[in-house]
C-alpha atoms as a PDB file:
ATOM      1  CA  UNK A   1      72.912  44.126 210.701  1.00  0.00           C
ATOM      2  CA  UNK A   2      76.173  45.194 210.244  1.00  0.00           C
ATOM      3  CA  UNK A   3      76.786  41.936 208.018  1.00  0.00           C
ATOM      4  CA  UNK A   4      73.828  43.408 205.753  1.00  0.00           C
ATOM      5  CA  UNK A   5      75.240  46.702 205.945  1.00  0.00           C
ATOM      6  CA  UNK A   6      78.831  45.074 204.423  1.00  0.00           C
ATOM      7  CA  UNK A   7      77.480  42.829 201.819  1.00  0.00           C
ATOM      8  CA  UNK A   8      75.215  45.806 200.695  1.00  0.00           C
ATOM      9  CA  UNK A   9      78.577  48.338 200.263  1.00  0.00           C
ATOM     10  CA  UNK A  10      80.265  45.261 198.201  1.00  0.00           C
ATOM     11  CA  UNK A  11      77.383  44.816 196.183  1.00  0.00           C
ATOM     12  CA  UNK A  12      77.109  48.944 195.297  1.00  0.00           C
ATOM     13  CA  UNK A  13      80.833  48.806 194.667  1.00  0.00           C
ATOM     14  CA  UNK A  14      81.452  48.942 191.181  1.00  0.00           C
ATOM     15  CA  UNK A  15      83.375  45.387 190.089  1.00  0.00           C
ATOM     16  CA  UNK A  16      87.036  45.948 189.059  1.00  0.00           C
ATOM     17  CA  UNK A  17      87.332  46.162 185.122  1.00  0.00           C
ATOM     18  CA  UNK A  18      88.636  42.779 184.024  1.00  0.00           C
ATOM     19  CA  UNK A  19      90.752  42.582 180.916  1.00  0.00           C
ATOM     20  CA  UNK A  20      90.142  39.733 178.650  1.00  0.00           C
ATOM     21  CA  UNK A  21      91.849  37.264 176.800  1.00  0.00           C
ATOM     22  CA  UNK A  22      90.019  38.589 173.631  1.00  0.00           C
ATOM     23  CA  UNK A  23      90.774  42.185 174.739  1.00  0.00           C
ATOM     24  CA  UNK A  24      94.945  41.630 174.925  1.00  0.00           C
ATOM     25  CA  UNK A  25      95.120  40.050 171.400  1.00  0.00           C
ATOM     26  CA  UNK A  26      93.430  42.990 170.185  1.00  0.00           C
ATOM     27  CA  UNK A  27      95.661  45.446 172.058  1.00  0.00           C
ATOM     28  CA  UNK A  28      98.523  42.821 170.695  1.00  0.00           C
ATOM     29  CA  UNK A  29      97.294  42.495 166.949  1.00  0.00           C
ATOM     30  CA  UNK A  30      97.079  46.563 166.823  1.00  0.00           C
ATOM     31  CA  UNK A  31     100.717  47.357 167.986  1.00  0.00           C
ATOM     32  CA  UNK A  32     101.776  44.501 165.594  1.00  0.00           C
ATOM     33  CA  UNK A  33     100.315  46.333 162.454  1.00  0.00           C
ATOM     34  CA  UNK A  34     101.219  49.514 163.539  1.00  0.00           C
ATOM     35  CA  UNK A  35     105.003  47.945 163.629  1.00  0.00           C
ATOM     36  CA  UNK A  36     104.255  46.294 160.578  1.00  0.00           C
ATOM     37  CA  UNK A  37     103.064  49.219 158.656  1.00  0.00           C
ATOM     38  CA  UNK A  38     106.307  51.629 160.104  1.00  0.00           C
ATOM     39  CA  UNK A  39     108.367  48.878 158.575  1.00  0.00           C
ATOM     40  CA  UNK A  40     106.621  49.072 155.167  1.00  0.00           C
ATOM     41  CA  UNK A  41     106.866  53.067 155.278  1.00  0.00           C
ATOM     42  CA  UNK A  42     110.408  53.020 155.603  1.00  0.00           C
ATOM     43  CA  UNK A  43     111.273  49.863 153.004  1.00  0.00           C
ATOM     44  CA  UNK A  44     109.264  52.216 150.561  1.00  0.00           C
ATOM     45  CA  UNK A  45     111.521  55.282 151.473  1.00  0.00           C
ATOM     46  CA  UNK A  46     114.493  53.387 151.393  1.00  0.00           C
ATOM     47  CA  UNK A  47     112.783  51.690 147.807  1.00  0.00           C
ATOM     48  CA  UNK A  48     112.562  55.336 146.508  1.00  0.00           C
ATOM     49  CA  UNK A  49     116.126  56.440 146.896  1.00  0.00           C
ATOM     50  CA  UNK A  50     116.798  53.346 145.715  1.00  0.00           C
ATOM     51  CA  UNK A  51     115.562  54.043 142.792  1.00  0.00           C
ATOM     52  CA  UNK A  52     116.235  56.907 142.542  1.00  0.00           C
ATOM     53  CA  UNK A  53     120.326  56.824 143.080  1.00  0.00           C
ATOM     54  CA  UNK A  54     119.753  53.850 140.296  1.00  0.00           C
ATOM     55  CA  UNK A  55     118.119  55.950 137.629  1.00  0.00           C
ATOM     56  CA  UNK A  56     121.030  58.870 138.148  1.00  0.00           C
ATOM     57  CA  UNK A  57     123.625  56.410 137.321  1.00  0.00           C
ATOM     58  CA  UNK A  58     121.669  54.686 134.306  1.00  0.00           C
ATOM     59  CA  UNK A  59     121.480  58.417 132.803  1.00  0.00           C
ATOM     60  CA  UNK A  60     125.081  58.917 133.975  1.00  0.00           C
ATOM     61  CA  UNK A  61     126.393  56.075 131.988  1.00  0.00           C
ATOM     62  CA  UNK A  62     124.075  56.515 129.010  1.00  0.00           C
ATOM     63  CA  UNK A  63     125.310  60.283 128.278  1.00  0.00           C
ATOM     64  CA  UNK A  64     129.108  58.962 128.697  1.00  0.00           C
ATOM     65  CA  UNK A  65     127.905  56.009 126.318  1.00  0.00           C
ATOM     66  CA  UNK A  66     126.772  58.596 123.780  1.00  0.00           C
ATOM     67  CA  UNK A  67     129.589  60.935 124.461  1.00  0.00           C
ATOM     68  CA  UNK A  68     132.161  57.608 123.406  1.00  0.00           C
ATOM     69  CA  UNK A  69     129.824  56.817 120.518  1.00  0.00           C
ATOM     70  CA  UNK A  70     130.108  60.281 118.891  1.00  0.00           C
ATOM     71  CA  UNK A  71     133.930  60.814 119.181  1.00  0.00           C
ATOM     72  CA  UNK A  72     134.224  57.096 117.633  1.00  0.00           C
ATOM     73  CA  UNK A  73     132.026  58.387 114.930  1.00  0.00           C
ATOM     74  CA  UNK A  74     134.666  61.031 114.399  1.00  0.00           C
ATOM     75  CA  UNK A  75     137.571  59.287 114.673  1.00  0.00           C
ATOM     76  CA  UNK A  76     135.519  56.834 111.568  1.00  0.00           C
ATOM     77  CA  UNK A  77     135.184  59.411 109.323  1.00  0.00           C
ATOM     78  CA  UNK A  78     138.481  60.475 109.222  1.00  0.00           C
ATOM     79  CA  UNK A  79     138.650  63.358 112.015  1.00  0.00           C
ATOM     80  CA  UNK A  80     140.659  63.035 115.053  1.00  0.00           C
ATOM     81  CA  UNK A  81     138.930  64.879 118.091  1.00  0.00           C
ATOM     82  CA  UNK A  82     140.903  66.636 120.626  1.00  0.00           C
ATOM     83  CA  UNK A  83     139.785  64.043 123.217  1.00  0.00           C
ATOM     84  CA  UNK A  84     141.362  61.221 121.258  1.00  0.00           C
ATOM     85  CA  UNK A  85     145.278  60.508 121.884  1.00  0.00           C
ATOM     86  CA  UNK A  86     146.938  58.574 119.253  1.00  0.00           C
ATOM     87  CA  UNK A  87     148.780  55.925 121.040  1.00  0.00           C
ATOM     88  CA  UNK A  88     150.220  53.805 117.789  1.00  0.00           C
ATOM     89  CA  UNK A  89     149.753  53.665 114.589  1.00  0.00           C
ATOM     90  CA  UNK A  90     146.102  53.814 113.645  1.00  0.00           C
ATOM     91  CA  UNK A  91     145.295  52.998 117.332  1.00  0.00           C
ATOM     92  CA  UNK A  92     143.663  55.845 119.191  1.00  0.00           C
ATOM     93  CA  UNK A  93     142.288  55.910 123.228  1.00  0.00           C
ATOM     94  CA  UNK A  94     140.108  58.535 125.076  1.00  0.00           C
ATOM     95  CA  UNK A  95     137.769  58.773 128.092  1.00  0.00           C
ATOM     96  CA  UNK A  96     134.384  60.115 128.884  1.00  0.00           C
ATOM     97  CA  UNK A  97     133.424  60.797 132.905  1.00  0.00           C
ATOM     98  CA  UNK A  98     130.956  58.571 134.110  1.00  0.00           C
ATOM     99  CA  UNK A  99     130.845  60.044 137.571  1.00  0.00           C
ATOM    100  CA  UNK A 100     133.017  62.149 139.887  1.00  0.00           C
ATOM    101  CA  UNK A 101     134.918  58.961 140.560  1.00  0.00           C
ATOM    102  CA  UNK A 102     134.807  56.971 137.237  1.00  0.00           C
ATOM    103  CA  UNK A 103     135.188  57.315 133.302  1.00  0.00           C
ATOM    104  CA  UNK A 104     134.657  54.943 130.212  1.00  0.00           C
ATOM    105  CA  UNK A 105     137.836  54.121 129.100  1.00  0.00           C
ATOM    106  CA  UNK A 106     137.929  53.505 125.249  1.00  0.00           C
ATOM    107  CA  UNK A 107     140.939  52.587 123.152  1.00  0.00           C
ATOM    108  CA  UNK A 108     140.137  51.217 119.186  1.00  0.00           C
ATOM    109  CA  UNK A 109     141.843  50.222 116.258  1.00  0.00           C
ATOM    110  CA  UNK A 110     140.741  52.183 113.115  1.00  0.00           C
ATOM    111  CA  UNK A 111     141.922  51.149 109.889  1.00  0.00           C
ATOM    112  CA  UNK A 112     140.008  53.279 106.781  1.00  0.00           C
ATOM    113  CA  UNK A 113     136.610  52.513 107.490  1.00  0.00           C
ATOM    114  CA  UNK A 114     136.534  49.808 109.923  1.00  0.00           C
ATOM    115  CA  UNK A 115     137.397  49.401 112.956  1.00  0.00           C
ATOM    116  CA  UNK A 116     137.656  47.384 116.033  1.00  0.00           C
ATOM    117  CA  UNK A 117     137.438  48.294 119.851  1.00  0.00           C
ATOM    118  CA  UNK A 118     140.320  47.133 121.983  1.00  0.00           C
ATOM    119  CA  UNK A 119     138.795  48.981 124.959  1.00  0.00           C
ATOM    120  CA  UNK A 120     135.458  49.739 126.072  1.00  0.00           C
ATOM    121  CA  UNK A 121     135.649  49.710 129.655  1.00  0.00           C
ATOM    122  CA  UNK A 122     134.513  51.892 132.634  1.00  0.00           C
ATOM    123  CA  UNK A 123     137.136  52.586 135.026  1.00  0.00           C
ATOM    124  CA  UNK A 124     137.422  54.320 138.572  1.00  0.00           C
ATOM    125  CA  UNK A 125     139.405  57.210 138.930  1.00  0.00           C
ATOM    126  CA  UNK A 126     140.186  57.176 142.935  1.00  0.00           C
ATOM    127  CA  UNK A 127     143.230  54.690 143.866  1.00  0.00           C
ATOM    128  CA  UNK A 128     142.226  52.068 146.108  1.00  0.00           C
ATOM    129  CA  UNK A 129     143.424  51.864 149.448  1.00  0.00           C
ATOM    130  CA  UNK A 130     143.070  48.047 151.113  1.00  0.00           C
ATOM    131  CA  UNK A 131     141.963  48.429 154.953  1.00  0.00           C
ATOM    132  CA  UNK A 132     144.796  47.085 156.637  1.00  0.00           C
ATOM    133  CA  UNK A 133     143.618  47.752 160.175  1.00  0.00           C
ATOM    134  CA  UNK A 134     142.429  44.376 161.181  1.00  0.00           C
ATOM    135  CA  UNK A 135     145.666  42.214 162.333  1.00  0.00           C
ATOM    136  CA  UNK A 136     145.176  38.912 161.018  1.00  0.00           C
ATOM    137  CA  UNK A 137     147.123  35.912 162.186  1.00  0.00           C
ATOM    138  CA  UNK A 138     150.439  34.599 159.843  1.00  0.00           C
ATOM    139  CA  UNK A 139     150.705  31.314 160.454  1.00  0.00           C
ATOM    140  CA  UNK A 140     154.312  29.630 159.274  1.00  0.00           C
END
């Protein structure tokens, strides 16, 4: 009886929860699209100020582009601006800021009504220092 009694308590026991094949590529596929989609979140953020730092610097170098265009239109009809310079003889230069840490650089040639541009150029306005940390090896 006490056989019966044993097989009885297995049999009421509740059978350990088995997890599947099927079950783990679920699990599996789920914490892959939740990667997947916290990957596309932040390519979109990083998209946006993308974007966004791009369209500043189009509008940046459009006004400075206008800016150029109307002192040139001066110097054309005859008037010299106070941000042209006369560098020779019928050959004036000026600049417009870009940014903080660059400027259009023009320099042109006018001679009555026409006139040619020597110079259209933007420029940075910070020196450049070369990184010359690394130690690199001089052969002879």
């Amino acid at each position: 009886m006490k056989e019966r009694q044993v097989f009885r308590r297995t049999e009421e026991m509740s059978p350990p929860t088995l997890v599947g094949v099927s079950s783990l590529l679920v699990i599996f596929s789920v914490l892959c699209l939740a990667v997947f989609a916290m990957l596309s979140l932040s390519t979109v953020q990083m998209d946006r100020r993308l974007l966004g730092n791009t369209v500043n610097s189009v509008r940046e170098r459009a006004e400075a582009e206008v800016k150029a265009q109307e002192i040139l239109g001066r110097l054309r009809a005859g008037e010299v601006p106070e941000e042209a310079v006369q560098e020779a003889d019928a050959v004036y230069s000026y600049s417009c800021p870009v940014t903080e840490n660059a400027s259009l650089k023009v320099r042109v040639r006018i001679d009555g009504t026409a006139y040619r541009i020597l110079q259209w150029q933007e420029v940075p306005e910070v020196d450049w220092e070369p990184d010359e940390s690394l130690e690199l090896v001089e052969f002879d």
